[in-house]
PDB file of N, CA and C in Angstrom:
ATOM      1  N   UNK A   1      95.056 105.073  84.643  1.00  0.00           N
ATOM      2  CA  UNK A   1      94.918 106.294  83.890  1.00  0.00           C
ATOM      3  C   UNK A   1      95.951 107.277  84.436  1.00  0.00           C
ATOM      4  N   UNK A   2      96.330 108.086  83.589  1.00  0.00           N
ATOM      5  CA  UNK A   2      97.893 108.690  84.251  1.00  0.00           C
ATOM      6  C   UNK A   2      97.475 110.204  83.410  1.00  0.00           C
ATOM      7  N   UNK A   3      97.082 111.233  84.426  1.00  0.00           N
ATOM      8  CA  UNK A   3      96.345 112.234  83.529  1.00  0.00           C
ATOM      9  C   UNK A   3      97.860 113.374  83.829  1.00  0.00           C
ATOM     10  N   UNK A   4      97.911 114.271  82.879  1.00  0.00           N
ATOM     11  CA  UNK A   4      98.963 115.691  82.946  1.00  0.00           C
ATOM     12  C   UNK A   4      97.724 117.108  82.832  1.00  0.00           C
ATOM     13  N   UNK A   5      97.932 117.799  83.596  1.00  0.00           N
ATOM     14  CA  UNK A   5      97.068 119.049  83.940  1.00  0.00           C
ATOM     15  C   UNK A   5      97.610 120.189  84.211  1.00  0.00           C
ATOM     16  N   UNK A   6      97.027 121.340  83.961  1.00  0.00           N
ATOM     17  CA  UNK A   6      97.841 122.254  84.256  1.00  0.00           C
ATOM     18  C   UNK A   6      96.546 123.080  85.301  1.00  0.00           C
ATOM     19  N   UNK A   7      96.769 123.932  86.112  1.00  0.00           N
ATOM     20  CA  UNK A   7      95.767 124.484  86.986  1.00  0.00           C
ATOM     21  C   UNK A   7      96.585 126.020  87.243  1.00  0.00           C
ATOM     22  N   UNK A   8      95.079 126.423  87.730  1.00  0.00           N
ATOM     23  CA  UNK A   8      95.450 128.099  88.261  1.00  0.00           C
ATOM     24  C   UNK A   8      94.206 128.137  89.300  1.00  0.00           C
ATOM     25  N   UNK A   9      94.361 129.580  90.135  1.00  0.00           N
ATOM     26  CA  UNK A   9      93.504 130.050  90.766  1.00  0.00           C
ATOM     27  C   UNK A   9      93.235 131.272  90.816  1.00  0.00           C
ATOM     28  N   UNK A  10      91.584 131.155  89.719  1.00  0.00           N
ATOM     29  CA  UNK A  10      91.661 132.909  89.513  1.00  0.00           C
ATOM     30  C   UNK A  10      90.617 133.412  90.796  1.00  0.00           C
ATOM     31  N   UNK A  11      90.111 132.607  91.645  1.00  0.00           N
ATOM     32  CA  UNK A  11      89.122 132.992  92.624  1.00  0.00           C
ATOM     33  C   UNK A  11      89.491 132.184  93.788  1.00  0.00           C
ATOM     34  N   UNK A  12      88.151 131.605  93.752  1.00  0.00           N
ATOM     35  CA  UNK A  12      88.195 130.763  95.633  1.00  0.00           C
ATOM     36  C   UNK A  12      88.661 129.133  95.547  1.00  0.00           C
ATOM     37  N   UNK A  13      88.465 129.079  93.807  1.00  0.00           N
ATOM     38  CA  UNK A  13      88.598 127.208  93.795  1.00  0.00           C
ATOM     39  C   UNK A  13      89.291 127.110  92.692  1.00  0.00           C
ATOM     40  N   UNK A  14      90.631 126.316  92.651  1.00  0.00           N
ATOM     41  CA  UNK A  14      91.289 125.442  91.637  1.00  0.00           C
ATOM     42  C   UNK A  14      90.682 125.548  90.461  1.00  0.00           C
ATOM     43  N   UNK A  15      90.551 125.548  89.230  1.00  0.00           N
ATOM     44  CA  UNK A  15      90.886 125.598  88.315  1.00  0.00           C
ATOM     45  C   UNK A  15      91.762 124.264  87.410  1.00  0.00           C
ATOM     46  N   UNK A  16      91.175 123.544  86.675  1.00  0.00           N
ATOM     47  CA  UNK A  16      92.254 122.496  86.126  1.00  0.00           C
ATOM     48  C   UNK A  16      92.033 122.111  84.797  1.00  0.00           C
ATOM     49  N   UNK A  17      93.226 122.285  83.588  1.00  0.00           N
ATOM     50  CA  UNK A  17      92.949 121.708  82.401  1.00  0.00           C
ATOM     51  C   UNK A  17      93.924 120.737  82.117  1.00  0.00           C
ATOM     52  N   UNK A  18      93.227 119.937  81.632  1.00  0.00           N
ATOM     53  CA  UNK A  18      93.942 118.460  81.329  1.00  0.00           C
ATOM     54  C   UNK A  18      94.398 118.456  79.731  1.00  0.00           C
ATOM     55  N   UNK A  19      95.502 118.464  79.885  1.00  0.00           N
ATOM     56  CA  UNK A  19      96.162 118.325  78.671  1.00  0.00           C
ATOM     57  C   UNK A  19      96.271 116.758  78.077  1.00  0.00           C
ATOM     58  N   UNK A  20      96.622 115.707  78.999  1.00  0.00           N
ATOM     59  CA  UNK A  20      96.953 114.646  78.313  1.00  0.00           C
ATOM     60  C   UNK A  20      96.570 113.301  78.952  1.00  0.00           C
ATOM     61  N   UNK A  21      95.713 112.375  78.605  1.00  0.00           N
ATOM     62  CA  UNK A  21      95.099 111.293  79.527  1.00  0.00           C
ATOM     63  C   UNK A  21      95.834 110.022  78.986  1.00  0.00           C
ATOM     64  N   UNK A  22      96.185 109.289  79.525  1.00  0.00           N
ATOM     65  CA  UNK A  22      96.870 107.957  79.007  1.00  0.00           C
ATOM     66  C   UNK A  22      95.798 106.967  79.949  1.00  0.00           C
ATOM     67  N   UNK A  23      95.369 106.007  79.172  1.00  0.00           N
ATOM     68  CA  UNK A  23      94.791 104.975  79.907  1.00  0.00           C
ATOM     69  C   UNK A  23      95.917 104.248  79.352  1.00  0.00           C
ATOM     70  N   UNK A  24      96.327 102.841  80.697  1.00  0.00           N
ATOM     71  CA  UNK A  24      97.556 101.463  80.580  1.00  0.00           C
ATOM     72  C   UNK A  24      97.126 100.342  80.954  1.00  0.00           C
ATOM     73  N   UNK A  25      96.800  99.539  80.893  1.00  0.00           N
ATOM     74  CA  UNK A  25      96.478  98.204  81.034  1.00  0.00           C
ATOM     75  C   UNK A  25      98.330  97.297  80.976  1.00  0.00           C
ATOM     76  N   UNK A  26      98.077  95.972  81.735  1.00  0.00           N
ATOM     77  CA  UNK A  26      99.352  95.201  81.421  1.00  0.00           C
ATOM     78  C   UNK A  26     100.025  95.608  82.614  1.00  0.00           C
ATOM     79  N   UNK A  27     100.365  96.382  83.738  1.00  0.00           N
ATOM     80  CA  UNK A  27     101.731  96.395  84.517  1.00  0.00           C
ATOM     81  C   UNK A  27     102.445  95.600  84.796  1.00  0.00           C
ATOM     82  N   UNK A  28     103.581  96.078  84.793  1.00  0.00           N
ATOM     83  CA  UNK A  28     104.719  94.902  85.111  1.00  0.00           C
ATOM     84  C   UNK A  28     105.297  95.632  86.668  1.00  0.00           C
ATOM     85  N   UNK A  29     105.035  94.230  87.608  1.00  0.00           N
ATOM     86  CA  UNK A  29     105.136  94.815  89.250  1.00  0.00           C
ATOM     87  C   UNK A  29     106.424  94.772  89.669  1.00  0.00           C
ATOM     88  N   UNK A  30     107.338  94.236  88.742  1.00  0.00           N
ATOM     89  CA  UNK A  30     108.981  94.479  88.752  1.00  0.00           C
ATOM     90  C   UNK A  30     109.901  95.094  88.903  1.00  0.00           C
ATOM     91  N   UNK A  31     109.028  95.908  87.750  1.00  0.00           N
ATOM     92  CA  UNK A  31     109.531  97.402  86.718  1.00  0.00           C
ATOM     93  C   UNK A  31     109.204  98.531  87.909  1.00  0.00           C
ATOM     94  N   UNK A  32     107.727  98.350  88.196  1.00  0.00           N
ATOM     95  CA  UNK A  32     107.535  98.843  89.578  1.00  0.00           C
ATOM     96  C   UNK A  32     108.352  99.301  90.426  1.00  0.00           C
ATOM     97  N   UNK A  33     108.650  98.090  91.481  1.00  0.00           N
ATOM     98  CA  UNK A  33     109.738  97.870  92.571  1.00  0.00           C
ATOM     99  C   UNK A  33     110.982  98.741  92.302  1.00  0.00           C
ATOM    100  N   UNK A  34     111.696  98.300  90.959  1.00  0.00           N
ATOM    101  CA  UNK A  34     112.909  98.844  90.489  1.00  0.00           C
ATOM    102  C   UNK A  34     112.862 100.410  90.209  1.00  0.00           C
ATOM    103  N   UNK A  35     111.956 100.714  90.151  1.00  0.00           N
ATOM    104  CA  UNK A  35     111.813 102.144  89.901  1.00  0.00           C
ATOM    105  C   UNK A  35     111.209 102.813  91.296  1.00  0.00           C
ATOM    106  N   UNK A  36     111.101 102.048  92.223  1.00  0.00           N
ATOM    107  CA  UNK A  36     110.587 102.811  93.768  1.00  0.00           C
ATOM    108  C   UNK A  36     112.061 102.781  93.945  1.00  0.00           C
ATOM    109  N   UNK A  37     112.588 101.229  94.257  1.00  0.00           N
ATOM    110  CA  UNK A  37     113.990 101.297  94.380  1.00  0.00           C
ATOM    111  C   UNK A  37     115.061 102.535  94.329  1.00  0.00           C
ATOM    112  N   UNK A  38     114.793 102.860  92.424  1.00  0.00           N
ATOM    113  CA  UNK A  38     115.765 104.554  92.472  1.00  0.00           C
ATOM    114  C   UNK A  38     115.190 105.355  92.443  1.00  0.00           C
ATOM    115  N   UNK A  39     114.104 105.305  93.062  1.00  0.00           N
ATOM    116  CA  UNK A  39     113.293 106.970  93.661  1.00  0.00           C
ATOM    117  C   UNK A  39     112.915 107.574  92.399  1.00  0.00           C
ATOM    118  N   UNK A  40     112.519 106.943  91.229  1.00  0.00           N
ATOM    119  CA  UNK A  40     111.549 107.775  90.200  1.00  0.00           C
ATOM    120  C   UNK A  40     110.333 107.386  90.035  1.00  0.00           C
ATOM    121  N   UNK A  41     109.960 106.162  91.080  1.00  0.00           N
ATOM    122  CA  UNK A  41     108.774 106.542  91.399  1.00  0.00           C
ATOM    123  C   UNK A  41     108.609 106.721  92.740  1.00  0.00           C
ATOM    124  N   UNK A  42     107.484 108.055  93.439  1.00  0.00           N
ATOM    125  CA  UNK A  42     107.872 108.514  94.742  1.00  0.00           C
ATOM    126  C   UNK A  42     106.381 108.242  95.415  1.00  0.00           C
ATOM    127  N   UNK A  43     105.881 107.762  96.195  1.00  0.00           N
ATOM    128  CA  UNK A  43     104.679 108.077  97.279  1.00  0.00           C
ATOM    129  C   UNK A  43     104.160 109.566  98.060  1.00  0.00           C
ATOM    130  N   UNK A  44     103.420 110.338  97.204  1.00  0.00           N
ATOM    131  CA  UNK A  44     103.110 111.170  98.067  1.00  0.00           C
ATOM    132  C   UNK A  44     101.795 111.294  99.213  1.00  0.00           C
ATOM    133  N   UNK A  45     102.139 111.681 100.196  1.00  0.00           N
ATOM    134  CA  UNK A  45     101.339 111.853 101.317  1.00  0.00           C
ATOM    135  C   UNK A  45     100.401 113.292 101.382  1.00  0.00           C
ATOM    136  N   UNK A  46      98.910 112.442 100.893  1.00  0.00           N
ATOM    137  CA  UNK A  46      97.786 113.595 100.457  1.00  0.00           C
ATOM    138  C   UNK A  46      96.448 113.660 101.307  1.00  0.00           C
ATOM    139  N   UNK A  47      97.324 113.769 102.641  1.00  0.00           N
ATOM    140  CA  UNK A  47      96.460 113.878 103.898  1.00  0.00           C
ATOM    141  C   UNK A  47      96.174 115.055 104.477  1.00  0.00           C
ATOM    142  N   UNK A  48      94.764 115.765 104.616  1.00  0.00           N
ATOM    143  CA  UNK A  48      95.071 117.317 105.150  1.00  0.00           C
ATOM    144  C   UNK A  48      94.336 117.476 106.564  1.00  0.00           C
ATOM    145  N   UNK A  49      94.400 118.401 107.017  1.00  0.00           N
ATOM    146  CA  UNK A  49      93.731 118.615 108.451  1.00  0.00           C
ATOM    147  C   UNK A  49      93.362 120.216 108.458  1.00  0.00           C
ATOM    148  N   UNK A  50      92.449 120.558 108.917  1.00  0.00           N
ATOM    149  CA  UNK A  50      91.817 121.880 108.746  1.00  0.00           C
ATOM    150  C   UNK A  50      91.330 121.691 110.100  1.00  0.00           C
ATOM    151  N   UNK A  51      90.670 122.874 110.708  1.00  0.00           N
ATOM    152  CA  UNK A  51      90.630 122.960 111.677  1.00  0.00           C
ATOM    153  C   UNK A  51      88.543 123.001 111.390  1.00  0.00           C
ATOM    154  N   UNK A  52      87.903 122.855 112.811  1.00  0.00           N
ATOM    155  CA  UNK A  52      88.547 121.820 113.712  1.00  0.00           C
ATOM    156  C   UNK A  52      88.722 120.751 113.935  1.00  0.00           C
ATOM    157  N   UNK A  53      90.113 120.090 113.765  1.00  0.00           N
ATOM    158  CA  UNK A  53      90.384 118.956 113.634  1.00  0.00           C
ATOM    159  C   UNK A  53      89.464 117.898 112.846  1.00  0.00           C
ATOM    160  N   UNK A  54      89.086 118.510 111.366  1.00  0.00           N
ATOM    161  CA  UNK A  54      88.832 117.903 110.236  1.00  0.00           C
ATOM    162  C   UNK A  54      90.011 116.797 109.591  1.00  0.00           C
ATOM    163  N   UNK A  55      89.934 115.936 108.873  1.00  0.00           N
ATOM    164  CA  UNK A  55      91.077 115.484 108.542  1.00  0.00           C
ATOM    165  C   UNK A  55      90.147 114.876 107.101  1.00  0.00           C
ATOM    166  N   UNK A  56      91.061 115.081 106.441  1.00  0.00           N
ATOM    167  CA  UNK A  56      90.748 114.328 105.054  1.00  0.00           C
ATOM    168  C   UNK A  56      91.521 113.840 104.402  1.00  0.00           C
ATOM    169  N   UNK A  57      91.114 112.108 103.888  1.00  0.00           N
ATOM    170  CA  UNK A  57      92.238 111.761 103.088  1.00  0.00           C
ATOM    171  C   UNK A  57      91.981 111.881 101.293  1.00  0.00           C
ATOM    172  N   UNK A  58      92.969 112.264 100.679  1.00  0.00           N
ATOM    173  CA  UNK A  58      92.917 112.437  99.443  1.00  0.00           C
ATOM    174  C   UNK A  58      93.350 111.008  98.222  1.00  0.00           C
ATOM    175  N   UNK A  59      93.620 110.022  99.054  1.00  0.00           N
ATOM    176  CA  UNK A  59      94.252 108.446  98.622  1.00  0.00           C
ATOM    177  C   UNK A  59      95.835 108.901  98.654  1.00  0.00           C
ATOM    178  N   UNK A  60      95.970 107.186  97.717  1.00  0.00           N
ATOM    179  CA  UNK A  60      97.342 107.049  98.170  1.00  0.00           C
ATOM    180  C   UNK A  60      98.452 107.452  96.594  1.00  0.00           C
ATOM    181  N   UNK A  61      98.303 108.758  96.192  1.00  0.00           N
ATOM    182  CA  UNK A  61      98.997 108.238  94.905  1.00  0.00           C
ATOM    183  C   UNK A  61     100.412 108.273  94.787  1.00  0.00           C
ATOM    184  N   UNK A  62     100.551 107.420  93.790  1.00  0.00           N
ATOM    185  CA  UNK A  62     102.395 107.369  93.278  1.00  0.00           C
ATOM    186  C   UNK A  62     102.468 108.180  92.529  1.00  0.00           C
ATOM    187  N   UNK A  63     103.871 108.885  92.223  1.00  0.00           N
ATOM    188  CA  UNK A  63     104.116 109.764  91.383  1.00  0.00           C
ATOM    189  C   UNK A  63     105.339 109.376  90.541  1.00  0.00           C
ATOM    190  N   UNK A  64     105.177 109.460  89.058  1.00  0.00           N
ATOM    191  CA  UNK A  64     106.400 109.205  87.773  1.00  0.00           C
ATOM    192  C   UNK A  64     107.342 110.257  88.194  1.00  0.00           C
ATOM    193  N   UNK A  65     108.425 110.352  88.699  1.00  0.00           N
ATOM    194  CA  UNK A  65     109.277 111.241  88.319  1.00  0.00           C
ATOM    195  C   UNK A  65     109.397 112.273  87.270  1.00  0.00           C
ATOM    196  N   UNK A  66     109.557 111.087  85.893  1.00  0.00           N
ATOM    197  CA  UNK A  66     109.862 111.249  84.422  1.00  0.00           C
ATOM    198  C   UNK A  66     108.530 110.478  83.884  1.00  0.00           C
ATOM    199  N   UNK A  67     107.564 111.091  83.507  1.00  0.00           N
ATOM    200  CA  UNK A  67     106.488 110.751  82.712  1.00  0.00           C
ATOM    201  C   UNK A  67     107.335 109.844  81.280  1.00  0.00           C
ATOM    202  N   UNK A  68     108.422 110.097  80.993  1.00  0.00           N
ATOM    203  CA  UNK A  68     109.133 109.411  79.869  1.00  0.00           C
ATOM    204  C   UNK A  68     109.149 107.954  80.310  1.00  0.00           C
ATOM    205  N   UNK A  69     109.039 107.829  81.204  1.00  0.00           N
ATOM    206  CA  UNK A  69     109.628 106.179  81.879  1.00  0.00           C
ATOM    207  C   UNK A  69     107.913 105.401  82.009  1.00  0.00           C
ATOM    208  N   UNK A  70     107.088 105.948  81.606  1.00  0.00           N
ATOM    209  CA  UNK A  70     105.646 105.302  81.795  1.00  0.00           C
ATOM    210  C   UNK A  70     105.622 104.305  80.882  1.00  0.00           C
ATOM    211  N   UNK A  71     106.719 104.124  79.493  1.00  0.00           N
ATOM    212  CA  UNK A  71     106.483 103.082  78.977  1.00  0.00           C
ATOM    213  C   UNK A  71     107.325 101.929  79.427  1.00  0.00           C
ATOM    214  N   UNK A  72     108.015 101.982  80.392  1.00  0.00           N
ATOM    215  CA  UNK A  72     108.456 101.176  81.677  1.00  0.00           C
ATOM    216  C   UNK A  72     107.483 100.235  82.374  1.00  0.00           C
ATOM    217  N   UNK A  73     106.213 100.863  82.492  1.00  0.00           N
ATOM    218  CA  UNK A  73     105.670  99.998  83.728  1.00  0.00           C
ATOM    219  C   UNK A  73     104.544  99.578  82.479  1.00  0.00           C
ATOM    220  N   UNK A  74     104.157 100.041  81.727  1.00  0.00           N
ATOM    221  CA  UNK A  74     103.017  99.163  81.111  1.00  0.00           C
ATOM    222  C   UNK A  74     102.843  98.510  79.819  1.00  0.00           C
ATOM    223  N   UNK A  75     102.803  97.750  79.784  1.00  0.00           N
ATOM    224  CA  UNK A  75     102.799  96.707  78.181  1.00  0.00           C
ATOM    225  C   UNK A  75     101.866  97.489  76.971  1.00  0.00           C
ATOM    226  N   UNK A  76     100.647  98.005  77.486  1.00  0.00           N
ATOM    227  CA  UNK A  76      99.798  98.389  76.684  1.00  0.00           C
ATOM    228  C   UNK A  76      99.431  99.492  77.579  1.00  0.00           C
ATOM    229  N   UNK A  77      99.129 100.741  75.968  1.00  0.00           N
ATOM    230  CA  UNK A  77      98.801 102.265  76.556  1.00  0.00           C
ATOM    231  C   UNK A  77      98.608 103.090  75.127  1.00  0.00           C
ATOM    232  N   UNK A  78      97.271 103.520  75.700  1.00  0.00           N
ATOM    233  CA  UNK A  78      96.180 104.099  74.710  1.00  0.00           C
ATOM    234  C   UNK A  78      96.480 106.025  75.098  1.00  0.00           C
ATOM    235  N   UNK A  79      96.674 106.879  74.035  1.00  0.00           N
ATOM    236  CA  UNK A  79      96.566 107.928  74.618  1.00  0.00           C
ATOM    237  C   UNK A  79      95.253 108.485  73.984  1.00  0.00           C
ATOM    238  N   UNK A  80      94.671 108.852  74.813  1.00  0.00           N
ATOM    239  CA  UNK A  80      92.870 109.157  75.005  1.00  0.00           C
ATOM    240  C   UNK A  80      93.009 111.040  74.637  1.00  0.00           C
ATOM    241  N   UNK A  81      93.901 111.270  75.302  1.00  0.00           N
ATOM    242  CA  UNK A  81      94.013 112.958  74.991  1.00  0.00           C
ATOM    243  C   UNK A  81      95.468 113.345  74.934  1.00  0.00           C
ATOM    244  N   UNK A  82      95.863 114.485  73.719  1.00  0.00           N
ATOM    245  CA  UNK A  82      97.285 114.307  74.023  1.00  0.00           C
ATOM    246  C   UNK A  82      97.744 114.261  72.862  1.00  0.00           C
TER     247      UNK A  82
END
């Protein structure tokens, strides 16, 4: 599922509206590779630490560069919202 959101903060907590949900079935782990390869798809690190010495992990997600290139990695893709 590959969601697009937009967020604000009018108080103490995030805020988030989802504009567009794609569910994909089918990946191709190729297309994958080749696209870590030229850095449009990137690994971000969503690990935090608060004090005291809390640590929380948030997982591991990948990020599209170019949301245009999503019909790159999957054979089949339903847009659910959008």
């Amino acid at each position: 599922m590959f969601v697009t959101a937009e967020s604000r903060r009018p108080a103490s907590a995030t805020q988030y509206k989802y504009i567009e949900l794609v569910y994909c079935e089918r990946p191709d782990i190729q297309k994958f590779i080749d696209l870590v390869d030229l850095r449009r798809i990137v690994f971000e690190f969503t690990m935090t630490e608060r004090p005291p010495g809390r640590v929380r992990n948030h997982g591991y997600p990948w990020r599209l560069v170019d949301a245009r290139e999503l019909d790159r990695l999957f054979a089949m893709q339903v847009r659910l919202r959008g």
